[in-house]
N, C-alpha and C. Protein backbone atom coordinates (compact mmCIF):
# COMPACT_ATOMS: atom_id res chain seq x y z
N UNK A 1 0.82 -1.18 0.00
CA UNK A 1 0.00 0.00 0.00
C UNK A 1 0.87 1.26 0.00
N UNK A 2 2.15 1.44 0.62
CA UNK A 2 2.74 2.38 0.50
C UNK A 2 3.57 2.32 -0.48
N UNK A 3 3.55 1.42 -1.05
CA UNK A 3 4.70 1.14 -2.36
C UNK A 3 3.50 1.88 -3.19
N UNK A 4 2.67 1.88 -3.22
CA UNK A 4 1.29 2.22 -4.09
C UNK A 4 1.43 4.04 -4.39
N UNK A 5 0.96 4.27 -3.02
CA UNK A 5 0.85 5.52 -2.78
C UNK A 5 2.55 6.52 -3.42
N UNK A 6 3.26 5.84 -3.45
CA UNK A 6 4.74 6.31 -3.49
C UNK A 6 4.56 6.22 -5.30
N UNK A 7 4.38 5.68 -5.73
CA UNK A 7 4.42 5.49 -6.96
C UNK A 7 3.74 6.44 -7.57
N UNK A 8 2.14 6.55 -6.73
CA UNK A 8 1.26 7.59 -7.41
C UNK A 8 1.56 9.14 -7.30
N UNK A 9 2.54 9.12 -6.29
CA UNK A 9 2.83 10.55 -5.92
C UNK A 9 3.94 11.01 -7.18
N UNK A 10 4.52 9.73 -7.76
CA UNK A 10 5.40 10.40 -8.60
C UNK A 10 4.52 10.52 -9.89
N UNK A 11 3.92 9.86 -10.22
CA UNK A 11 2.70 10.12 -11.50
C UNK A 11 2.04 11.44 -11.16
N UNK A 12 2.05 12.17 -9.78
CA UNK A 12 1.35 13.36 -9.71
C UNK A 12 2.71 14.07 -10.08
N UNK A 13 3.50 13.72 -9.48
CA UNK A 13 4.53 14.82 -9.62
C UNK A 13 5.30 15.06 -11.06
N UNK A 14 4.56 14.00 -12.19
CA UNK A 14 5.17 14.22 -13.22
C UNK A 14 3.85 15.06 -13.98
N UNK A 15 2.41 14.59 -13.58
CA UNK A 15 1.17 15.14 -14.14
C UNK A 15 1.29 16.88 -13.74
N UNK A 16 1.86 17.38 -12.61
CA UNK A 16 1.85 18.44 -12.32
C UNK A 16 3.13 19.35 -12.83
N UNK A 17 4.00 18.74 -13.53
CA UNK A 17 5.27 19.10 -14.30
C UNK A 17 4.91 19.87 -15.65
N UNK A 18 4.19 18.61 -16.04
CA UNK A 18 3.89 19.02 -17.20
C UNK A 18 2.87 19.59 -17.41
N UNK A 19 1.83 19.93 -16.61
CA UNK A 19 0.78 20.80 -16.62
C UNK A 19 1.70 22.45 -16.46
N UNK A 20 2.68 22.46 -15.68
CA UNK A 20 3.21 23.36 -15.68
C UNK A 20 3.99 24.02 -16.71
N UNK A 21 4.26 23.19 -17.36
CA UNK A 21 5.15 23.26 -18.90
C UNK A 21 4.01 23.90 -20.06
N UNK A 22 2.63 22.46 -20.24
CA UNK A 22 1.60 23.30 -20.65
C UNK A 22 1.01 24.23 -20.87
N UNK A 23 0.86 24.65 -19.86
CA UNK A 23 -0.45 25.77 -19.06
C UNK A 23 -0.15 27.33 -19.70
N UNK A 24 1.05 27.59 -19.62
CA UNK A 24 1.52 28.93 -20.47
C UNK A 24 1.38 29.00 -22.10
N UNK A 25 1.48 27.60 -22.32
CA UNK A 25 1.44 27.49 -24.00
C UNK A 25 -0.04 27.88 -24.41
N UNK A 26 -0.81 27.93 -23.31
CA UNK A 26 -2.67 28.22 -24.13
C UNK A 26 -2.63 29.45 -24.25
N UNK A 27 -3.51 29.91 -25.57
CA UNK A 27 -3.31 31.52 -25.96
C UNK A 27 -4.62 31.89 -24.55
N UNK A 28 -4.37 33.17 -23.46
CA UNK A 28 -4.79 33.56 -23.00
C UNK A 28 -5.39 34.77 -23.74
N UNK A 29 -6.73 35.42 -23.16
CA UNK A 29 -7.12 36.84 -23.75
C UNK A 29 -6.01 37.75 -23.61
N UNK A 30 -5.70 37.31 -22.29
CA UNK A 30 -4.29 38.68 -21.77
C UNK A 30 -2.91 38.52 -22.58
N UNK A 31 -2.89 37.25 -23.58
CA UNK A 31 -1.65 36.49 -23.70
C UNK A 31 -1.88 37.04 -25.22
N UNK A 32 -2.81 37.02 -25.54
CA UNK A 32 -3.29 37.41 -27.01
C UNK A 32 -3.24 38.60 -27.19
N UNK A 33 -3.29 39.86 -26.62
CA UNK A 33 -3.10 40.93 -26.97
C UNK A 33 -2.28 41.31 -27.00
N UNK A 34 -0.64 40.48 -26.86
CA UNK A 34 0.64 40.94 -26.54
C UNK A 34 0.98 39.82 -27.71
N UNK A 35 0.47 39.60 -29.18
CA UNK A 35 0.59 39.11 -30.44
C UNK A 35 0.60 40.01 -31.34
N UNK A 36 1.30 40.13 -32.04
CA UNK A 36 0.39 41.16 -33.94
C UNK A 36 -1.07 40.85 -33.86
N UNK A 37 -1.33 39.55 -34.13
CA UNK A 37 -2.69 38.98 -34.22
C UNK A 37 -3.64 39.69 -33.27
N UNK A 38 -2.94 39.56 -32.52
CA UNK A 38 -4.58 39.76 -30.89
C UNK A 38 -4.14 41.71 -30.91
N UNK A 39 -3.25 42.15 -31.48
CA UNK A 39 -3.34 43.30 -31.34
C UNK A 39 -4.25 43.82 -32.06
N UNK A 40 -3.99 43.30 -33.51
CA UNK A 40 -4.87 43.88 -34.58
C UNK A 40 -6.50 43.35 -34.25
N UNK A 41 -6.71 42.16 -33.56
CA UNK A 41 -8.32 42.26 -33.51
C UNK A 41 -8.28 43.55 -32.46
N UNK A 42 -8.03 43.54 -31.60
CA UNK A 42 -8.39 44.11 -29.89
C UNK A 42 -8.40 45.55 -31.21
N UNK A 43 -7.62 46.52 -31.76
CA UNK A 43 -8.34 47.50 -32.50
C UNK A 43 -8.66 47.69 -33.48
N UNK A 44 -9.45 46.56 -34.39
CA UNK A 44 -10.82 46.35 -35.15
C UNK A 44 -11.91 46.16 -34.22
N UNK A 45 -11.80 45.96 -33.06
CA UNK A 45 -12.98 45.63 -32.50
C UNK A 45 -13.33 47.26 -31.40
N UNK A 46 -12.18 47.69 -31.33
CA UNK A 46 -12.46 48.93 -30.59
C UNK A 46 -13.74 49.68 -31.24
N UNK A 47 -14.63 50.11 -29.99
CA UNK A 47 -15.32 51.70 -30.52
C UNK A 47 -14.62 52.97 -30.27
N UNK A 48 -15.68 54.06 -30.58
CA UNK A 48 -15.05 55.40 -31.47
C UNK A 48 -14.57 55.48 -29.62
N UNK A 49 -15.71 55.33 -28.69
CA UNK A 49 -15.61 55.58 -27.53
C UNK A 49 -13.81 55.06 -26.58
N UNK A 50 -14.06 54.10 -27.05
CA UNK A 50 -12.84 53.01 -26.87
C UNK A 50 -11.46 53.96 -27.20
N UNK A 51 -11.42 54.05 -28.74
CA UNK A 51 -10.28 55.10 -29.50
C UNK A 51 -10.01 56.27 -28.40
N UNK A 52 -11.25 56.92 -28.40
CA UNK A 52 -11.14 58.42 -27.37
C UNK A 52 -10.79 58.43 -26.07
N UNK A 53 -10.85 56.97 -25.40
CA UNK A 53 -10.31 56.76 -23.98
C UNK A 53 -9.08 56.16 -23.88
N UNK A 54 -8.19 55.47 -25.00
CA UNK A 54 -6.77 55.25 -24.98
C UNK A 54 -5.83 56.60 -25.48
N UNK A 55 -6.10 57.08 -26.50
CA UNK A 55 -5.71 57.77 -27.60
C UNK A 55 -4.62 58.65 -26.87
N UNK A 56 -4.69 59.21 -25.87
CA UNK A 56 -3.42 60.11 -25.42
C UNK A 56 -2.54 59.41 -24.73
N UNK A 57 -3.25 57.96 -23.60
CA UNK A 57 -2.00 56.67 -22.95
C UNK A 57 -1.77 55.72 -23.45
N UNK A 58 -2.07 54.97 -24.30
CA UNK A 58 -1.89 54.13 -24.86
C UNK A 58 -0.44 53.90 -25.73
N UNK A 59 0.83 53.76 -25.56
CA UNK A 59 1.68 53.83 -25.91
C UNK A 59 2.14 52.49 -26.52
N UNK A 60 2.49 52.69 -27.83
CA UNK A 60 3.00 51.03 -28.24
C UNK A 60 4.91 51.65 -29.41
N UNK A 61 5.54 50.67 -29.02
CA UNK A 61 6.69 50.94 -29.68
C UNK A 61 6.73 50.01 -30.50
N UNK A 62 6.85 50.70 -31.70
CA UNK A 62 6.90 50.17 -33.19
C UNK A 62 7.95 50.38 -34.13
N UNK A 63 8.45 49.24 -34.71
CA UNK A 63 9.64 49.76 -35.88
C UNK A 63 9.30 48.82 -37.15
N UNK A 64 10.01 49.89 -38.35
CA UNK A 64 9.60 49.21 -39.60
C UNK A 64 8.29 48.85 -40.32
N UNK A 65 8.34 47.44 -40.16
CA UNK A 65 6.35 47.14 -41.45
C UNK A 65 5.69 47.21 -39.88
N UNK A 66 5.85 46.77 -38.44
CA UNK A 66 4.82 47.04 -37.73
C UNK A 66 5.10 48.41 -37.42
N UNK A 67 6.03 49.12 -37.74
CA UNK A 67 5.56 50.52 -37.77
C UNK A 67 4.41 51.12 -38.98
N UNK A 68 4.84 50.89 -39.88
CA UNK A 68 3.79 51.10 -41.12
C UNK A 68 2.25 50.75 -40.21
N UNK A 69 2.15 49.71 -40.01
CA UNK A 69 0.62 49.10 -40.12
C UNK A 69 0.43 49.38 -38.31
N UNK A 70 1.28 50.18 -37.22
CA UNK A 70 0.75 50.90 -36.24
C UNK A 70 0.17 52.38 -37.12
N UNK A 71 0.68 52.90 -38.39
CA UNK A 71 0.49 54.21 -38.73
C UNK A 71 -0.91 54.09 -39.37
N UNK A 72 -0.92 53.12 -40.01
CA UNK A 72 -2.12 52.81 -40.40
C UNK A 72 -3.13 53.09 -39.75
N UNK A 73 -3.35 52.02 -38.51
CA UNK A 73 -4.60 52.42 -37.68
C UNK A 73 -4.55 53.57 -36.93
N UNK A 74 -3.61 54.34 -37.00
CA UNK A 74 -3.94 55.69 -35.96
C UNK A 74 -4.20 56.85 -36.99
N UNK A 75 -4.24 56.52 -38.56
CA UNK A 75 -4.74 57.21 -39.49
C UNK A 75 -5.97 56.97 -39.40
N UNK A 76 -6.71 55.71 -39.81
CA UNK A 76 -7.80 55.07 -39.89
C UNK A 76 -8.63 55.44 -38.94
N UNK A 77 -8.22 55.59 -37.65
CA UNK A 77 -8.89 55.84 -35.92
C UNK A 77 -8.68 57.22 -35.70
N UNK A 78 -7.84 58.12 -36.27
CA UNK A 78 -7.54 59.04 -35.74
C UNK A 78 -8.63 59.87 -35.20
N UNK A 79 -8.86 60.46 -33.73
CA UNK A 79 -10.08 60.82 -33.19
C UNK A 79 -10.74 62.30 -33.76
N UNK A 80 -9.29 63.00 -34.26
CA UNK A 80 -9.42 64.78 -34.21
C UNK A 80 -9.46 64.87 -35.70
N UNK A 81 -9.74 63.65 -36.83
CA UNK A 81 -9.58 64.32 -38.18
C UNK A 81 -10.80 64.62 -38.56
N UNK A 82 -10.50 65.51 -39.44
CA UNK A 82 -12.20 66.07 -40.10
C UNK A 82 -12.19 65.85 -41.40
N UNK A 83 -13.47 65.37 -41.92
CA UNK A 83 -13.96 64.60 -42.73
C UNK A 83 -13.91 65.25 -43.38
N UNK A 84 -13.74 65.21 -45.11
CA UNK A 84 -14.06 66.52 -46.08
C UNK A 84 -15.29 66.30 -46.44
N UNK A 85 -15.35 67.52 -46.85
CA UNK A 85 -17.32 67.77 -47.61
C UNK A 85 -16.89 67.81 -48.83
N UNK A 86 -15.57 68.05 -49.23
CA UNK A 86 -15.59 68.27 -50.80
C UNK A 86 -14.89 66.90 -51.30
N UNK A 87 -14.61 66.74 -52.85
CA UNK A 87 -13.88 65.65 -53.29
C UNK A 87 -12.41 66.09 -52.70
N UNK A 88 -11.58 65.16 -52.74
CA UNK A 88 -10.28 65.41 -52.28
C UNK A 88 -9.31 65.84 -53.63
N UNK A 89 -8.54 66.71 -52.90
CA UNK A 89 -8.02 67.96 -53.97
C UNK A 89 -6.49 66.62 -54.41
N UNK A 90 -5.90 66.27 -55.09
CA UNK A 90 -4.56 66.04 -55.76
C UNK A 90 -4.21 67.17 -56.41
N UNK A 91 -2.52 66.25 -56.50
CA UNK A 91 -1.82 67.44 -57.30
C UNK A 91 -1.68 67.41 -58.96
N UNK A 92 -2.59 66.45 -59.20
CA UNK A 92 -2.95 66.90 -60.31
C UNK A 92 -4.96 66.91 -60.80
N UNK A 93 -5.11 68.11 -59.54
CA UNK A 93 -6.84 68.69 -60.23
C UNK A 93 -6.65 69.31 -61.08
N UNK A 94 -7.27 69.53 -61.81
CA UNK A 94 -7.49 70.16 -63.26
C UNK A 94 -7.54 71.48 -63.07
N UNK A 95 -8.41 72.39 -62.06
CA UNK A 95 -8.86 73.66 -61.95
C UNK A 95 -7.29 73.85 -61.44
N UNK A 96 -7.01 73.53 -60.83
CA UNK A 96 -5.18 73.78 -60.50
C UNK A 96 -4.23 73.95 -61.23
N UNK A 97 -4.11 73.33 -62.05
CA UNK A 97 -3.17 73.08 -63.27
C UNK A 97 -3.89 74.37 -64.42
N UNK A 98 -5.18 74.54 -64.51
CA UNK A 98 -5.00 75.47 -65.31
C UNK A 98 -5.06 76.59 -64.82
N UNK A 99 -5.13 76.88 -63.50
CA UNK A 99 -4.79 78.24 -63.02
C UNK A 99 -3.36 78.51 -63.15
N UNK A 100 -2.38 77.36 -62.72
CA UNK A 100 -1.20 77.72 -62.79
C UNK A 100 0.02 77.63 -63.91
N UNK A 101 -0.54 77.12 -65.14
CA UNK A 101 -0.19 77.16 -66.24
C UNK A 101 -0.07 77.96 -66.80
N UNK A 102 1.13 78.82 -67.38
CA UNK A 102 0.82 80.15 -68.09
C UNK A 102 0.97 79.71 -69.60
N UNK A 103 1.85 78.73 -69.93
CA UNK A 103 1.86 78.29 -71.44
C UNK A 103 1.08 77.90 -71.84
N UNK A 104 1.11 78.22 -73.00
CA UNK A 104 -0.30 77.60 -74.17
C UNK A 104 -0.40 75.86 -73.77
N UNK A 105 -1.22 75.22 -74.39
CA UNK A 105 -1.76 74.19 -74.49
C UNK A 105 -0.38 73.23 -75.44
N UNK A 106 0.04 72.12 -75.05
CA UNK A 106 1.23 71.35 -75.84
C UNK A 106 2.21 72.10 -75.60
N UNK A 107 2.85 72.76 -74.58
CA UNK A 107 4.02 73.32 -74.10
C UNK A 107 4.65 71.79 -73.66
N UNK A 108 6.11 71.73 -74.19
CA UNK A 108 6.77 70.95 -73.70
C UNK A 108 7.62 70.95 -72.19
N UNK A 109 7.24 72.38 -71.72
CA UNK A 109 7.48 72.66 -70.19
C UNK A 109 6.56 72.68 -69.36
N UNK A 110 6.61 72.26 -68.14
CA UNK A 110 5.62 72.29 -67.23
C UNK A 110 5.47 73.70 -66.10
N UNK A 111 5.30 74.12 -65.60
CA UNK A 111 5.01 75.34 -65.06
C UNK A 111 5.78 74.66 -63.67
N UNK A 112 6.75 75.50 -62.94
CA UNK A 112 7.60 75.27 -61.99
C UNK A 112 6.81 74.69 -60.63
N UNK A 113 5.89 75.50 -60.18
CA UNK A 113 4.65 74.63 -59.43
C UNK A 113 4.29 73.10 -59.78
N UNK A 114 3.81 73.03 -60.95
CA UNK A 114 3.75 72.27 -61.38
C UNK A 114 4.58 71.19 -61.47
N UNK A 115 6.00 70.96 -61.70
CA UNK A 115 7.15 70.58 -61.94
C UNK A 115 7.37 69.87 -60.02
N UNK A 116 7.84 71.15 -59.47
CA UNK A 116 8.14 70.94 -58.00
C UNK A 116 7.37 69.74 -57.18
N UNK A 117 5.94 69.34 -57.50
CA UNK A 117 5.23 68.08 -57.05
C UNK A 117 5.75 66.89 -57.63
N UNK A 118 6.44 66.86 -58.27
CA UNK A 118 7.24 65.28 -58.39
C UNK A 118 8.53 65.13 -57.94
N UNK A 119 9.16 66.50 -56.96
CA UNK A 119 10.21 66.35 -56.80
C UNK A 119 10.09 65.85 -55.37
N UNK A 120 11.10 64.94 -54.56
CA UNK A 120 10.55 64.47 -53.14
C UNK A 120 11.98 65.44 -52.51
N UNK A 121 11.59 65.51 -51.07
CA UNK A 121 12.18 66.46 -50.60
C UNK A 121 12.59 65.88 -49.60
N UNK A 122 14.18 66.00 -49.34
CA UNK A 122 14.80 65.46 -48.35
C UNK A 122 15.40 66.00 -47.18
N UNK A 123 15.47 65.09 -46.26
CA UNK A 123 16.17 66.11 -45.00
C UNK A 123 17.22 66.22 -44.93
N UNK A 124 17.58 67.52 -44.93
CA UNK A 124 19.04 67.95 -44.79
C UNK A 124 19.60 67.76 -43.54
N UNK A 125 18.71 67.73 -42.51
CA UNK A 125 19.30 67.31 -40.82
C UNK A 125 19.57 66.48 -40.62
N UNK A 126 20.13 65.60 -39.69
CA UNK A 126 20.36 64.19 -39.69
C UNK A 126 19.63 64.19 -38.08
N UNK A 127 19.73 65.32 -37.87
CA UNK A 127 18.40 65.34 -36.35
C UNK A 127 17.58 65.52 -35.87
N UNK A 128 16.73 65.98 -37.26
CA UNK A 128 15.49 65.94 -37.49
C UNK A 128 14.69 64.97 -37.36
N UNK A 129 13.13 65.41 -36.12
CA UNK A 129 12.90 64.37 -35.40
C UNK A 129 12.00 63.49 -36.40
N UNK A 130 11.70 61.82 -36.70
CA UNK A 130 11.25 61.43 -37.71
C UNK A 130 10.27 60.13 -36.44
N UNK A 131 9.51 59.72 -37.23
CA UNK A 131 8.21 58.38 -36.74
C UNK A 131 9.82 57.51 -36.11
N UNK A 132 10.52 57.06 -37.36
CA UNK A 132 10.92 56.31 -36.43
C UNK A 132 11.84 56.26 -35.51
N UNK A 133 12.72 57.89 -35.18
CA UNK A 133 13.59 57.97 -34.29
C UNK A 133 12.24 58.17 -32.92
N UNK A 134 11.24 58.79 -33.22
CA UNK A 134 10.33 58.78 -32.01
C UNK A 134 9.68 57.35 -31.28
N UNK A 135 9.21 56.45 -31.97
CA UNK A 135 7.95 55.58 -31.63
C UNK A 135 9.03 54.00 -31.85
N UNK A 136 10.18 54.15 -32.55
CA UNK A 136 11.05 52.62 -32.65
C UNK A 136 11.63 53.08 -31.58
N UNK A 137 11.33 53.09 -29.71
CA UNK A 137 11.76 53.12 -28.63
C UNK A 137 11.62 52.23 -27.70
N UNK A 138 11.90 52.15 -26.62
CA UNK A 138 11.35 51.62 -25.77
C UNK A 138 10.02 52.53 -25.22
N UNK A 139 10.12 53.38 -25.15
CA UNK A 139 8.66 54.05 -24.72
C UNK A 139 7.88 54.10 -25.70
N UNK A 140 7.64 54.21 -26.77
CA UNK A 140 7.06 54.04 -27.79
C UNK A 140 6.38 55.43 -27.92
N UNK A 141 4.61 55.45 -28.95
CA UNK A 141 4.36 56.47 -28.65
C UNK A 141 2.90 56.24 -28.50
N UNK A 142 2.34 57.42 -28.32
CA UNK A 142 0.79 57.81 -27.87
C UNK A 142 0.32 57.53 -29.53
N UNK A 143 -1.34 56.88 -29.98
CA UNK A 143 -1.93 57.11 -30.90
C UNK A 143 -1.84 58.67 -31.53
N UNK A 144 -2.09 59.73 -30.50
CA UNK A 144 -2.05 61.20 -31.21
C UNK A 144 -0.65 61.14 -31.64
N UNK A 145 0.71 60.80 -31.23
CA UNK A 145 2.18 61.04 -31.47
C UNK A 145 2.30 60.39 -33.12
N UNK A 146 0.97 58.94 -33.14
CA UNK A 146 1.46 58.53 -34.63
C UNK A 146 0.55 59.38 -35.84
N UNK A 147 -0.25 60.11 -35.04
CA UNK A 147 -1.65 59.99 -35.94
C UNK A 147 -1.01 61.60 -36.59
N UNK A 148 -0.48 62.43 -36.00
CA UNK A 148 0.72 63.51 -36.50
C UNK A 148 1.51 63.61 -37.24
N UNK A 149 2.05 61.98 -38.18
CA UNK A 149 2.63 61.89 -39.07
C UNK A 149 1.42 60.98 -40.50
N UNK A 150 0.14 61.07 -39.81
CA UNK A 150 -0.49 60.78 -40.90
C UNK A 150 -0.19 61.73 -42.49
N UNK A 151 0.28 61.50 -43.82
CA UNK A 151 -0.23 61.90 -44.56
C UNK A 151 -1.29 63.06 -44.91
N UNK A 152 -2.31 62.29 -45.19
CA UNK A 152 -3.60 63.34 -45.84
C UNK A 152 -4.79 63.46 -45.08
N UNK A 153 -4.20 63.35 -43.34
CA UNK A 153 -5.31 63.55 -42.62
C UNK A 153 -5.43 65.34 -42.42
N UNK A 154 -6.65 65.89 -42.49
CA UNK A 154 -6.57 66.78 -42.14
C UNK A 154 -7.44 66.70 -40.36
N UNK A 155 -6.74 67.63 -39.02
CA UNK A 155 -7.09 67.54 -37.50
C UNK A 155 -7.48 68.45 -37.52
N UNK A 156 -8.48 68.29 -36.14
CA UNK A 156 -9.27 69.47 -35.81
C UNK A 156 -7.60 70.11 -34.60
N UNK A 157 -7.44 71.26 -34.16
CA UNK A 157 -6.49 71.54 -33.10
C UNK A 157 -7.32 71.27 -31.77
N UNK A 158 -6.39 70.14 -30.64
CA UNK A 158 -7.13 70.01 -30.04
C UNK A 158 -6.48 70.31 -28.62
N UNK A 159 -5.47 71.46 -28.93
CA UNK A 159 -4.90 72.08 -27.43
C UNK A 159 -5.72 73.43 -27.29
């Protein structure tokens, strides 16, 4: 009987080993949001309400393509942008181009305005502050810190 009991204690003590080995390997809710995966549901599933109550603490440090696709959603979410009422203007609208065209029609030059939008413009600083010397940190940054280097969002000012 005690040869019994001695035996079973080591079958517990190996059942409780490996439960311990286990037990971390199951994706938790809490375990899942510290994934790409469980990040990106947790904000598709956010509301507007949700957005407006992280948006200034919420800090995540990002570099490279998960920097890209953190810029993404704080474009997409951004709380302070305002919607246009009109079509969205490019740099090549028509009413634009012929305001600023002074040559006739089949000019083989383009009007310097004109011209200057295909040129990309580089930084001459090397300490000039950029997304990813800010947010590829350990502190990372606030949704408003990424949503500031959106592109073609236009913000309401919200100091």
């Amino acid at each position: 009987m005690t040869r019994m009991i001695i035996q079973n204690s080591g079958s517990w003590t190996l059942c409780g080993a490996v439960l311990l080995f286990v037990l971390p390997l199951i994706p938790t809710p809490e375990a899942l949001q510290h994934t790409e995966e469980g990040l990106e549901m947790l904000f598709r599933e956010r509301s507007q309400s949700d957005w407006e109550n992280v948006w200034h603490q919420e800090t995540h440090s990002r570099c490279r393509d998960k920097l890209v696709r953190q810029l993404y959603w704080a474009c997409e979410k951004d709380i302070y942008r305002l919607t246009r009422r009109n079509k969205k203007r490019t740099g090549n609208d028509e009413a634009w181009i012929k305001k600023t065209t002074t040559e006739p029609d089949g000019s083989t030059w383009l009007h310097v305005n004109y011209a200057n939008m295909f040129l990309r413009s580089r930084r001459s600083d090397g300490n000039t502050p950029s997304i990813s010397n800010e947010c590829c940190t350990k502190a990372g940054c606030t949704w408003e810190e990424y949503a500031e280097y959106c592109p073609s969002n236009k913000r309401r000012n919200h100091y």
